[in-house]
N, C-alpha and C. Protein backbone atom coordinates (compact mmCIF):
# COMPACT_ATOMS: atom_id res chain seq x y z
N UNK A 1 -206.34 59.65 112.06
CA UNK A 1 -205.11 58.86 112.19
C UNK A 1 -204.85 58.10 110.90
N UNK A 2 -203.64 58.03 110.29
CA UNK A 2 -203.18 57.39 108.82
C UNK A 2 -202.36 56.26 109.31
N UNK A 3 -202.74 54.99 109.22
CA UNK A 3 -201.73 54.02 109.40
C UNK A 3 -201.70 53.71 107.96
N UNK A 4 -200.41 53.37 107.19
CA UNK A 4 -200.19 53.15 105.93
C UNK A 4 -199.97 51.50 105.90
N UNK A 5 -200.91 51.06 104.89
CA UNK A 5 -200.97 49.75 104.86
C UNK A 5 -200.51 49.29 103.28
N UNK A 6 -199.60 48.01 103.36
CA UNK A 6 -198.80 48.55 101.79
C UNK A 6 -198.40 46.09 101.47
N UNK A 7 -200.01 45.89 101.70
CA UNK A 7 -199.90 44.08 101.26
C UNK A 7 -198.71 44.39 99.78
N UNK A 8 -198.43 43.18 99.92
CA UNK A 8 -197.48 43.11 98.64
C UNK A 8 -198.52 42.92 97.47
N UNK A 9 -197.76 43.08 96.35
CA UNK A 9 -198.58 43.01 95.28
C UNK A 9 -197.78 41.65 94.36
N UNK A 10 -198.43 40.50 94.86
CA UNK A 10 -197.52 39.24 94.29
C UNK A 10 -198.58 38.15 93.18
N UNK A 11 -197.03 37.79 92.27
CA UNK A 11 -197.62 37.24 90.98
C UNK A 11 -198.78 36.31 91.22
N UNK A 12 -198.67 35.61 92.62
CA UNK A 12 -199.53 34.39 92.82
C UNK A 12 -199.94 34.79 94.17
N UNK A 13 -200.85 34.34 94.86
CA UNK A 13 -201.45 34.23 96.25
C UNK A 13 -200.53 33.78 97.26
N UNK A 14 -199.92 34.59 98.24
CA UNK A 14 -198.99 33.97 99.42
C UNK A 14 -199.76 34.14 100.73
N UNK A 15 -199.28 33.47 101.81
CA UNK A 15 -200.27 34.02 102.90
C UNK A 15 -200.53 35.22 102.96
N UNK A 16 -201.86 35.98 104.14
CA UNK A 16 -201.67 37.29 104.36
C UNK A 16 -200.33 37.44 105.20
N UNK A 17 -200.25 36.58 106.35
CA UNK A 17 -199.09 37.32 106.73
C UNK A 17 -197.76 37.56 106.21
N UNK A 18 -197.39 37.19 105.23
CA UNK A 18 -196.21 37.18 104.46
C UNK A 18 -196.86 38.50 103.71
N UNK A 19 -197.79 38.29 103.07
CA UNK A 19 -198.01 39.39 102.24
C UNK A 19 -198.42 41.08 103.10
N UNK A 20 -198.78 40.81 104.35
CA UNK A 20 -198.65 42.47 104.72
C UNK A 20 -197.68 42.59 105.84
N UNK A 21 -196.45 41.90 105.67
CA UNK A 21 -195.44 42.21 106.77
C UNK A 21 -194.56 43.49 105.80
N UNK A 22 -194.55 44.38 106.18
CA UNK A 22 -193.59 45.02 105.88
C UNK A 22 -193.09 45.96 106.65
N UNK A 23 -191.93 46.94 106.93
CA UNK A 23 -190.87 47.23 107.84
C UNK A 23 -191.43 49.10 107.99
N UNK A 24 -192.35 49.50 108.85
CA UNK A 24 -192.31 51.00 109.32
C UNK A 24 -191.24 51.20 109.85
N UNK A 25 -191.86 52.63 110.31
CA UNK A 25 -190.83 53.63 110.58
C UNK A 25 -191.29 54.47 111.79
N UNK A 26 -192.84 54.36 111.58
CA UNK A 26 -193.70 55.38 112.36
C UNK A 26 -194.38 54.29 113.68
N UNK A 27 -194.10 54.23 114.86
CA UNK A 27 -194.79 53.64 115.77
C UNK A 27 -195.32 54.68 116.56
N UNK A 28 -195.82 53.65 117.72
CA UNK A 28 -197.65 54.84 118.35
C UNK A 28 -196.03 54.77 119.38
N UNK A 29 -196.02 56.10 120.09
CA UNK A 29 -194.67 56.46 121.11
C UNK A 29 -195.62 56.02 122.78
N UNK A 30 -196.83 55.65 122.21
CA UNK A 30 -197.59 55.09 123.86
C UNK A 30 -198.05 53.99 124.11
N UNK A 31 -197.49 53.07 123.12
CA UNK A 31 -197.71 51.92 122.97
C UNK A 31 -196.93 50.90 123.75
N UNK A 32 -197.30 50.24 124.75
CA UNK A 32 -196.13 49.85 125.58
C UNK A 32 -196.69 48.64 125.87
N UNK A 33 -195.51 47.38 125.38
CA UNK A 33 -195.34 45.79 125.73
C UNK A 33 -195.31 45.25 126.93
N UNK A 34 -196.27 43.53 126.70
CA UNK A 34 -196.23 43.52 128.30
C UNK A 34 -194.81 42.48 128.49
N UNK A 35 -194.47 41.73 129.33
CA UNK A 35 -193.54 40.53 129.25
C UNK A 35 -193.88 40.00 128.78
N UNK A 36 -195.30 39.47 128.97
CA UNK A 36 -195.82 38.05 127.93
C UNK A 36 -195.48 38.02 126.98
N UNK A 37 -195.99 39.29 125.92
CA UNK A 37 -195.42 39.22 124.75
C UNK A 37 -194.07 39.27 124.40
N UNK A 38 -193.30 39.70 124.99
CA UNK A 38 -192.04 39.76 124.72
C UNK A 38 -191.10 38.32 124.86
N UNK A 39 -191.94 37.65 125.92
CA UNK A 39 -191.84 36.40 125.76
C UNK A 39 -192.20 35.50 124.53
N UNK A 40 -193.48 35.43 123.93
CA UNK A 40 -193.94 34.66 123.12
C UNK A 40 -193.13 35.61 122.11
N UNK A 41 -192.54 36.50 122.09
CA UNK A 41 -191.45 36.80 120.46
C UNK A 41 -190.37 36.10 120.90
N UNK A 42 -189.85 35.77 122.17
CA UNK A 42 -188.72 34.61 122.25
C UNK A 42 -188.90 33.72 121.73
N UNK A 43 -190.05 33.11 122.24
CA UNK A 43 -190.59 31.63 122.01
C UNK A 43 -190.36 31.15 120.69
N UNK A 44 -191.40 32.22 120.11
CA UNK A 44 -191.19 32.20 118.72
C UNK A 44 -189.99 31.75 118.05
N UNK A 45 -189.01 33.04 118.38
CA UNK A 45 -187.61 32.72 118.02
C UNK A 45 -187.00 30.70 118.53
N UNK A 46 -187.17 31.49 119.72
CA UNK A 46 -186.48 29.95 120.25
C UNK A 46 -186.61 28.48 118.95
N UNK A 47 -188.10 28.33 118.44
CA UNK A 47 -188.28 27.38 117.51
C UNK A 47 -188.05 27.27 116.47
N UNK A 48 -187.12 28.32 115.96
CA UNK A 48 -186.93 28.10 114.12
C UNK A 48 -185.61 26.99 114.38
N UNK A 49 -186.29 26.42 112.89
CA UNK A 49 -185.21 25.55 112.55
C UNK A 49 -183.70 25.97 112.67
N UNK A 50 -182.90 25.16 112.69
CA UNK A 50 -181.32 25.42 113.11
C UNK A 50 -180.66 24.54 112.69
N UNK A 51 -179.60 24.77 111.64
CA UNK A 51 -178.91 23.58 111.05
C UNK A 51 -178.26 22.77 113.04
N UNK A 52 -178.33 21.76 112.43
CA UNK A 52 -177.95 20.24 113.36
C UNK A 52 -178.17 20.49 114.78
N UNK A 53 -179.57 21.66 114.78
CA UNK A 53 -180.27 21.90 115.79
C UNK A 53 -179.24 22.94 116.78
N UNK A 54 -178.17 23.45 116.49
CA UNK A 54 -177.08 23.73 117.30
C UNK A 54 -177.54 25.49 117.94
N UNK A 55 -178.94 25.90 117.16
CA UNK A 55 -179.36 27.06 117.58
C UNK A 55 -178.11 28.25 118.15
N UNK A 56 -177.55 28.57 117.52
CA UNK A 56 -176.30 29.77 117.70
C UNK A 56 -176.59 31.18 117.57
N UNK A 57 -177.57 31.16 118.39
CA UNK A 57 -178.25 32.70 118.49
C UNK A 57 -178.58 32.91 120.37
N UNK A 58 -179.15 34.49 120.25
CA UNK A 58 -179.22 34.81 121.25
C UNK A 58 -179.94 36.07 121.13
N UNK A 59 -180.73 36.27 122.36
CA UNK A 59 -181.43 37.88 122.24
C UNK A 59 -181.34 38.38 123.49
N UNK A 60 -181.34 40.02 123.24
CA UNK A 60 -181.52 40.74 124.42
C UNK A 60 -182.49 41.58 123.99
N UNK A 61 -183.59 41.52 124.59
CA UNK A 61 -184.79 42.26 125.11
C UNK A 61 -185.01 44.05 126.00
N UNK A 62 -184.83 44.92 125.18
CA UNK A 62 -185.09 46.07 126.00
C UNK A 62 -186.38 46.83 125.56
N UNK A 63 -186.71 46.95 126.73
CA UNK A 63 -188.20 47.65 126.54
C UNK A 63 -187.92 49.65 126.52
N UNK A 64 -188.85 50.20 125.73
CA UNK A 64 -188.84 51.85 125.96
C UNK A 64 -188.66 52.09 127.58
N UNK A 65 -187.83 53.06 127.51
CA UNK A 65 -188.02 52.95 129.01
C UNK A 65 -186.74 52.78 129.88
N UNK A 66 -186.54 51.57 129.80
CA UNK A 66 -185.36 51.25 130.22
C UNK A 66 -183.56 51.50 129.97
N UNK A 67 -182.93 51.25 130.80
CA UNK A 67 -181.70 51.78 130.55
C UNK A 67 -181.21 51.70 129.72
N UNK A 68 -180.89 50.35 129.02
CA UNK A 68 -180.30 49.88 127.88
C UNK A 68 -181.08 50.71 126.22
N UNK A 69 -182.50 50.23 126.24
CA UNK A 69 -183.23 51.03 125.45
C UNK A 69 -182.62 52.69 124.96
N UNK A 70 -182.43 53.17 126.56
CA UNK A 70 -182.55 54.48 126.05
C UNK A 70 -181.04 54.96 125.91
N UNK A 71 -180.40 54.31 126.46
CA UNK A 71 -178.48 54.37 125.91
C UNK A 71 -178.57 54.01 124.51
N UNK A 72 -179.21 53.15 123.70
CA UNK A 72 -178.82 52.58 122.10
C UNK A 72 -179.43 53.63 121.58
N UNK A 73 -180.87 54.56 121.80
CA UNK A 73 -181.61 55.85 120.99
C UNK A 73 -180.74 57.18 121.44
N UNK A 74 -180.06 56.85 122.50
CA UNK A 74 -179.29 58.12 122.63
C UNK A 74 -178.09 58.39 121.71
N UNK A 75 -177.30 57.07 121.70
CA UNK A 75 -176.24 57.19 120.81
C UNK A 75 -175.65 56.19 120.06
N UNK A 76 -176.76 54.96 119.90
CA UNK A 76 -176.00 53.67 118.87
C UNK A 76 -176.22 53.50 117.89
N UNK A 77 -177.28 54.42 117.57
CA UNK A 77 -178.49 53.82 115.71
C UNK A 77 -177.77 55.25 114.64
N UNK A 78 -177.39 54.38 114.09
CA UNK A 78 -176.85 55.66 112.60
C UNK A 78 -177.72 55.88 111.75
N UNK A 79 -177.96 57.00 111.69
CA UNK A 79 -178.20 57.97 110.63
C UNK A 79 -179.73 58.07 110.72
N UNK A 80 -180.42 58.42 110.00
CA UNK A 80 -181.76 57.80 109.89
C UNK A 80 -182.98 57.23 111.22
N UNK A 81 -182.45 56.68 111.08
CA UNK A 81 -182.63 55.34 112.33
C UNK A 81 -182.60 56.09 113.49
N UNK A 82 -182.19 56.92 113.82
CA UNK A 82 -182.08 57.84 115.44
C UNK A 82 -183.45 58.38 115.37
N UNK A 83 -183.98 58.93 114.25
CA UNK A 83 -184.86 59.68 114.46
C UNK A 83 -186.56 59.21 114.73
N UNK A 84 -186.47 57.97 114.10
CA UNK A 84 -187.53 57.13 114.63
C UNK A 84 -187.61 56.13 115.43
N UNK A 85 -186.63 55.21 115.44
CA UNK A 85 -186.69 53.94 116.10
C UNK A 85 -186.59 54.09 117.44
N UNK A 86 -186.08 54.92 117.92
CA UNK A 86 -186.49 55.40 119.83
C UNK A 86 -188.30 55.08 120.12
N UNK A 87 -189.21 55.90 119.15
CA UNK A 87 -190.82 55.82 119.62
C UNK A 87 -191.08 54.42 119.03
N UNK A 88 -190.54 53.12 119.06
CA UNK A 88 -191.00 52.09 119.56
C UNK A 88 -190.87 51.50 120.67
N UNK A 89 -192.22 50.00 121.10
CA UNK A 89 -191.90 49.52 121.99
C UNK A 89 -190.71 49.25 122.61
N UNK A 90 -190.07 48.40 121.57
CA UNK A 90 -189.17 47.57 122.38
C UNK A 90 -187.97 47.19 121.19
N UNK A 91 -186.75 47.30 121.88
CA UNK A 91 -185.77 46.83 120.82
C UNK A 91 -185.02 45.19 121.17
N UNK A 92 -185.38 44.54 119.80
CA UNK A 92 -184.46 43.57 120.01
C UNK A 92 -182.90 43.43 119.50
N UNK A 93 -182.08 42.91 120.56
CA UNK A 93 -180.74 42.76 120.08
C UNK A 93 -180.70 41.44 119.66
N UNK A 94 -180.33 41.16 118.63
CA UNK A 94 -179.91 39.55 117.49
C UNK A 94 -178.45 39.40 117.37
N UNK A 95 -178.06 38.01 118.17
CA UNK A 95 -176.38 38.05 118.57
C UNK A 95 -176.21 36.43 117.48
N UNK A 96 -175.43 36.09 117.13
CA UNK A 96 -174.88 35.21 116.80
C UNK A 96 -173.56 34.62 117.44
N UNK A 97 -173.44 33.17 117.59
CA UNK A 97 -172.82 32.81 118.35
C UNK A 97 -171.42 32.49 117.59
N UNK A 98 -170.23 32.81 118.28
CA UNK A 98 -168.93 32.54 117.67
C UNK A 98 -168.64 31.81 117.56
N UNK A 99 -168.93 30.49 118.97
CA UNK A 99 -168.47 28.96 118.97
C UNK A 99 -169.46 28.17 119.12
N UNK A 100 -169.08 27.10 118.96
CA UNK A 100 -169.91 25.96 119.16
C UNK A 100 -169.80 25.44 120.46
N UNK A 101 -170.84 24.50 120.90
CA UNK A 101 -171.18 24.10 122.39
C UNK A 101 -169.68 23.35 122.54
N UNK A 102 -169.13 22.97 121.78
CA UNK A 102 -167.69 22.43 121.96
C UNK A 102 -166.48 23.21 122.53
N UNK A 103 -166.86 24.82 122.11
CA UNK A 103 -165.63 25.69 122.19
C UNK A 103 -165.05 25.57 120.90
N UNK A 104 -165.36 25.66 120.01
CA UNK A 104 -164.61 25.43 118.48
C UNK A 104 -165.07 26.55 117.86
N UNK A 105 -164.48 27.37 116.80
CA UNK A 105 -165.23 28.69 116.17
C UNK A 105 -166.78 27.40 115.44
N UNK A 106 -167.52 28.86 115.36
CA UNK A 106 -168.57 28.71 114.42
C UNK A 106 -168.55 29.50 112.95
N UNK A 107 -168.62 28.82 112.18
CA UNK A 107 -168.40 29.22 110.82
C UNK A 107 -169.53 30.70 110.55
N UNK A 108 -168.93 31.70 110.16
CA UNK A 108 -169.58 33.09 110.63
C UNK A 108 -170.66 33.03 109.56
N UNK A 109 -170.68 32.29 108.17
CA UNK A 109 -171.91 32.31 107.31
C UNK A 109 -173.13 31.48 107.98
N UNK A 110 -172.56 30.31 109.01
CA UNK A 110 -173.65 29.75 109.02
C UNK A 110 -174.17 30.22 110.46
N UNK A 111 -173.19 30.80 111.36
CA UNK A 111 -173.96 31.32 112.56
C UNK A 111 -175.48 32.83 112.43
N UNK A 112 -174.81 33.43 111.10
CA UNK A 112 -175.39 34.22 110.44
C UNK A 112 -177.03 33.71 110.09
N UNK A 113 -176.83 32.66 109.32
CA UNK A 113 -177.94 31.92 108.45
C UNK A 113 -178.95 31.70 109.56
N UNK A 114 -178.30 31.02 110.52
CA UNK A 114 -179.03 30.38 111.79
C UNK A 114 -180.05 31.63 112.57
N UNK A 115 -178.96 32.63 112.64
CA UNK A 115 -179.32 33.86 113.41
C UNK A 115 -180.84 34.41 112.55
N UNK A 116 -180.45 34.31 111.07
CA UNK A 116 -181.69 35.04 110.25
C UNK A 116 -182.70 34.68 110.78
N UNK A 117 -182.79 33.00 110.11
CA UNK A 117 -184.00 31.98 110.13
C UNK A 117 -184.81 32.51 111.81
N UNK A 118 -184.04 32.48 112.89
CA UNK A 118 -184.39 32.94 114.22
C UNK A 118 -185.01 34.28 114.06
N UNK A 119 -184.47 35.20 113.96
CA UNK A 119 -185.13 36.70 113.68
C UNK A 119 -185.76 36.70 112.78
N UNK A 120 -186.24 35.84 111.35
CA UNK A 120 -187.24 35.89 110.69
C UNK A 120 -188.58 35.14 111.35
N UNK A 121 -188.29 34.24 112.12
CA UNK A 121 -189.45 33.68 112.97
C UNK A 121 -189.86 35.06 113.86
N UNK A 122 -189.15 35.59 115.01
CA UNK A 122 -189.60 36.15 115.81
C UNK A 122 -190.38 37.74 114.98
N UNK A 123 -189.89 37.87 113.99
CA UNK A 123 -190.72 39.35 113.40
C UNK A 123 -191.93 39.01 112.85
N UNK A 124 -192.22 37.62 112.41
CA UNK A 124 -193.90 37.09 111.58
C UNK A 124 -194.45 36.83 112.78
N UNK A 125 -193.86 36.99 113.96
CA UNK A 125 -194.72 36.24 115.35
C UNK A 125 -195.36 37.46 115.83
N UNK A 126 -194.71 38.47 115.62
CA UNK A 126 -195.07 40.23 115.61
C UNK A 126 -196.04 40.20 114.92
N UNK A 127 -195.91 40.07 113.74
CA UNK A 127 -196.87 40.28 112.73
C UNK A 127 -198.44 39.52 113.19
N UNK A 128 -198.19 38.39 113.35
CA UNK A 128 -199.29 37.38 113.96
C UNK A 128 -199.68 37.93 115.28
N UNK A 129 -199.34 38.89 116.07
CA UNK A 129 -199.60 39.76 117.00
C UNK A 129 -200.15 41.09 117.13
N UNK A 130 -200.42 41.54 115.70
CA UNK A 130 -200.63 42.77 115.17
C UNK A 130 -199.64 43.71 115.39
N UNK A 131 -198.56 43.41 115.57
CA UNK A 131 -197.41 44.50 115.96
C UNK A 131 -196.64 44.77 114.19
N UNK A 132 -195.54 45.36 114.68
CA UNK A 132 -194.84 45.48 113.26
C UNK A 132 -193.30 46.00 113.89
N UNK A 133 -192.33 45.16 112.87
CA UNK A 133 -191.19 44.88 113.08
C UNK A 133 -190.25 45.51 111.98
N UNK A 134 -189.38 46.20 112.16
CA UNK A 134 -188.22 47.03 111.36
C UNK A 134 -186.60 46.18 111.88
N UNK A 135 -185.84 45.11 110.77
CA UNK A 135 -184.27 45.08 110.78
C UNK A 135 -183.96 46.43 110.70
N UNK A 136 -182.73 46.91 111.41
CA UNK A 136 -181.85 48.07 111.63
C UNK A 136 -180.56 47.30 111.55
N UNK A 137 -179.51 47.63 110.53
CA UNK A 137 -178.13 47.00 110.53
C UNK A 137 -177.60 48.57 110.52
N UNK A 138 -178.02 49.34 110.43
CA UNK A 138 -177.85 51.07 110.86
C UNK A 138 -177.70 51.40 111.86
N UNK A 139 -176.39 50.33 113.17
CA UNK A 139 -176.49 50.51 114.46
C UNK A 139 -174.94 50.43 114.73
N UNK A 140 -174.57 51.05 115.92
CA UNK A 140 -173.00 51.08 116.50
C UNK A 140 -172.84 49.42 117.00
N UNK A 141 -172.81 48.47 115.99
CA UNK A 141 -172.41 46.86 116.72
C UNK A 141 -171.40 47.21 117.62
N UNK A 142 -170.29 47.83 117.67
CA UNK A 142 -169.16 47.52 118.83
C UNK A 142 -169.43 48.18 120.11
N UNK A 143 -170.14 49.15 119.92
CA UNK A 143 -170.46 49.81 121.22
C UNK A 143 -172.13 49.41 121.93
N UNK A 144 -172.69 48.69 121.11
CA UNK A 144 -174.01 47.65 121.51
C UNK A 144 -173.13 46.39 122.50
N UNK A 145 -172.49 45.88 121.50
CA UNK A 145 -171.74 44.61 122.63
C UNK A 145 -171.06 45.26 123.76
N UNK A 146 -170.26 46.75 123.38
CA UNK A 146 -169.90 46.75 124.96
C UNK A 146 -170.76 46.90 125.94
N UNK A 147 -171.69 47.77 125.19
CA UNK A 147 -172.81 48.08 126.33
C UNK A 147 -173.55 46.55 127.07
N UNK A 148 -173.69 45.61 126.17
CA UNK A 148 -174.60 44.50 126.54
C UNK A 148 -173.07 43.37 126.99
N UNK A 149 -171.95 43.49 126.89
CA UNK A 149 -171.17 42.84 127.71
C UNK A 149 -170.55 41.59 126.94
N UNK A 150 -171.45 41.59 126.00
CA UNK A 150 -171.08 40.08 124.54
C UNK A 150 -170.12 39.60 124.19
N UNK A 151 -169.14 39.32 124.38
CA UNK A 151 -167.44 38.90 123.59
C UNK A 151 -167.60 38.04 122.77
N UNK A 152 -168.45 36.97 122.79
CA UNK A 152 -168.23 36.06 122.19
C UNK A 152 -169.26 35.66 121.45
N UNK A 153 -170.26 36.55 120.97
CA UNK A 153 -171.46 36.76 119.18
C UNK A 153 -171.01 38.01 118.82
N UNK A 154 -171.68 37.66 117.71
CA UNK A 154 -171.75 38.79 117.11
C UNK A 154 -173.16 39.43 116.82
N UNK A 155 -173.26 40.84 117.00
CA UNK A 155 -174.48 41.09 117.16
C UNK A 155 -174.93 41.82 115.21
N UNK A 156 -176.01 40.77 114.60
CA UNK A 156 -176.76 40.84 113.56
C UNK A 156 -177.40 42.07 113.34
N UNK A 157 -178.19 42.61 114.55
CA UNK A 157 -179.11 43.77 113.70
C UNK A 157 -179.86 44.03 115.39
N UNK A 158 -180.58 45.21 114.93
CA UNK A 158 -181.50 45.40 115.98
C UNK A 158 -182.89 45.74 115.53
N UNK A 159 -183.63 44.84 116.05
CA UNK A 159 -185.38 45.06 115.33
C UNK A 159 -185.76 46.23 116.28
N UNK A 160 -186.84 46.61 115.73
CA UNK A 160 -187.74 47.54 116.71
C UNK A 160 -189.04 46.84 116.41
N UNK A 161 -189.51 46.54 117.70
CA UNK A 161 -190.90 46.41 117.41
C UNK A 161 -192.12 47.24 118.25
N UNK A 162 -193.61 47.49 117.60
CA UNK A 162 -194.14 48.24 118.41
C UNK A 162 -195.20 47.90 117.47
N UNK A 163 -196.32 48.90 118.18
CA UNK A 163 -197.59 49.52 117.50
C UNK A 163 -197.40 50.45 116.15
N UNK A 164 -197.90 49.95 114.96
CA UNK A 164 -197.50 51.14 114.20
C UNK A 164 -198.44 52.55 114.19
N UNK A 165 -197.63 53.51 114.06
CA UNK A 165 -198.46 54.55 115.12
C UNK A 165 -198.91 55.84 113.47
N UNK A 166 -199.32 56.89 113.99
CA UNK A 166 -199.88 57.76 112.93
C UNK A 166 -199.18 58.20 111.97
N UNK A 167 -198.88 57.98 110.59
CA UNK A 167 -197.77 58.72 109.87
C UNK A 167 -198.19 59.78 109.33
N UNK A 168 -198.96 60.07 109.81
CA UNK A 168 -199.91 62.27 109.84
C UNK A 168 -199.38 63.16 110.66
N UNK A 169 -198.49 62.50 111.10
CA UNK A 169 -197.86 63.21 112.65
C UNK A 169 -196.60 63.50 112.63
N UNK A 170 -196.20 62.98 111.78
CA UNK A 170 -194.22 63.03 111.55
C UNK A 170 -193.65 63.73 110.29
N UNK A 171 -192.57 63.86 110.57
CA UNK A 171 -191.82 64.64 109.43
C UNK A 171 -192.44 64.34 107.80
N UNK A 172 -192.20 65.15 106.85
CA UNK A 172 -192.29 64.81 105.89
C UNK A 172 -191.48 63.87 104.90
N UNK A 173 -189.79 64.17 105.37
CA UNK A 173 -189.10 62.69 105.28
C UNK A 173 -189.57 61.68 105.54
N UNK A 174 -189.41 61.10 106.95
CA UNK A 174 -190.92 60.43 107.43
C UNK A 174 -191.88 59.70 106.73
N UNK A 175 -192.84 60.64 106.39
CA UNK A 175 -193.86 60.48 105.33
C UNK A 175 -193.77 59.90 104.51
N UNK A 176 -192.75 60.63 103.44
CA UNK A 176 -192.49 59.99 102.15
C UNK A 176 -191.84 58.45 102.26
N UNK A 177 -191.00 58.57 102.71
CA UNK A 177 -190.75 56.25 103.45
C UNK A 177 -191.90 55.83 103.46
N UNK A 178 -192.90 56.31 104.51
CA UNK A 178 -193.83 55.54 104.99
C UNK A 178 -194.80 55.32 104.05
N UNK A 179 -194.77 56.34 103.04
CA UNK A 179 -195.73 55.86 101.71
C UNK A 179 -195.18 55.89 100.73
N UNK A 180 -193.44 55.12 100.48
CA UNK A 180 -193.16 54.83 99.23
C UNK A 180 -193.98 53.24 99.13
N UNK A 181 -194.14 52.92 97.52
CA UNK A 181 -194.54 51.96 97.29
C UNK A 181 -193.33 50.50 97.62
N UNK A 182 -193.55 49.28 98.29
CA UNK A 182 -192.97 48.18 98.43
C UNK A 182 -192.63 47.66 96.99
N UNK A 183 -191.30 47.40 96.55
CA UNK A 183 -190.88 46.94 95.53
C UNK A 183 -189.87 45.78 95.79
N UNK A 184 -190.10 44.40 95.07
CA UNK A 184 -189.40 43.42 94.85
C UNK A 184 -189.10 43.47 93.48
N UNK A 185 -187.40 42.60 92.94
CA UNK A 185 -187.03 42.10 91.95
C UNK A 185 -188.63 40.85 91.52
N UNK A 186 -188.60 40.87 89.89
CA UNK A 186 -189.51 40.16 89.54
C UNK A 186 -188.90 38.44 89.54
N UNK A 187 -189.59 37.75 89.79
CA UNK A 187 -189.60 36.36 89.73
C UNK A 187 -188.50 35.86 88.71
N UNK A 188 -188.33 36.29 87.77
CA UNK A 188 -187.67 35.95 86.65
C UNK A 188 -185.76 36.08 87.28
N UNK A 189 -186.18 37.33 87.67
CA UNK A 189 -184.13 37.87 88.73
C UNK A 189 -184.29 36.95 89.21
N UNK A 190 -184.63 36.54 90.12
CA UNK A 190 -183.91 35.55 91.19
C UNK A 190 -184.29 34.17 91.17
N UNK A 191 -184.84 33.80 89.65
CA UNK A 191 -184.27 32.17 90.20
C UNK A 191 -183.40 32.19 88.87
N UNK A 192 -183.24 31.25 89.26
CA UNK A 192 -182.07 30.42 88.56
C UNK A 192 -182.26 29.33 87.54
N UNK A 193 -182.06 29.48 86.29
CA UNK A 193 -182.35 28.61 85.05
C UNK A 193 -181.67 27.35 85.12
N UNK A 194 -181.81 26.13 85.31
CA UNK A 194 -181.17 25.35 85.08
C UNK A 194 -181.52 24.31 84.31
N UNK A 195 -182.45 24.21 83.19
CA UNK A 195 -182.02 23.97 81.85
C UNK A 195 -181.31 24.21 81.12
């Protein structure tokens, strides 16, 4: 069995879990979540910070298996994305909220921002679980909300999470993802000089 393991390779020491989170492709297709956990990836979520605490997010939870699950692998994930993300556990849906507890719009950058910070908690809570977590923005959003009934978020992305499973076993497309090397811009791109 080949599980491909790919820590970052960073200028300075960051945690491990920051440093070996990164996004498969290949999960075990018999690997199956209990509630608990699917709970404690709420939980998780539930606690990230939230500008003025107003938390403008939301998740829907479908496990392999189930109806919803197997309507989004049948016909909502574009391109790519069809061909693996079905043999995970469980898919999460990441909604952002339109209004505020007032009924007033919510400003779509910051319902966004809010939404991240939330789905970046709940995928390191994976990670801290030994699981492994893939963003998908490679999905039918309008026909996800009809299916899930939503009018009023907008739906961010859909994670998959699961067991990461053998990448000896899958396509050679496949393959080659699963063992390209992890590359970031160097330190120098992205900050900002302000001297």
């Amino acid at each position: 069995m080949t599980k491909i393991q790919k820590a970052a390779d960073t200028s300075v020491p960051i945690s491990e879990l920051l440093a070996n989170r990164w996004s498969p492709r290949v999960y075990d297709p018999t690997h199956v979540m209990t509630q608990q956990q699917v709970t404690r990836l709420a939980e998780a979520a539930r606690w990230a910070a939230s500008g003025n605490n107003a938390q403008p997010w939301r998740f829907a939870f479908t496990l392999r298996g189930e109806e919803l699950f197997e309507k989004i692998s049948a016909g909502m994930l574009s391109g790519f994305n069809a061909s693996w993300a079905p043999q995970a556990s469980l898919y999460v849906l990441a909604f952002a909220n339109k209004f505020k507890a007032d009924g007033s719009e919510l400003d779509r950058h910051a319902a966004y921002f809010n939404n991240a910070l939330a789905t970046s908690q709940l995928v390191f809570e994976a990670e801290a679980m030994g699981l492994k977590a893939h963003y998908m923005g490679g999905v039918l959003h309008d026909e996800i909300l009809r299916s899930v009934g939503v009018e009023d978020a907008w739906l961010t992305c859909v994670i998959t999470i699961g067991a990461q499973g053998d990448a000896s076993n899958v396509s050679e497309e496949l393959q080659q993802r699963e063992a390209a090397p992890r590359e970031r811009k160097p330190l120098d791109q992205i900050l900002i000089s302000h001297s």
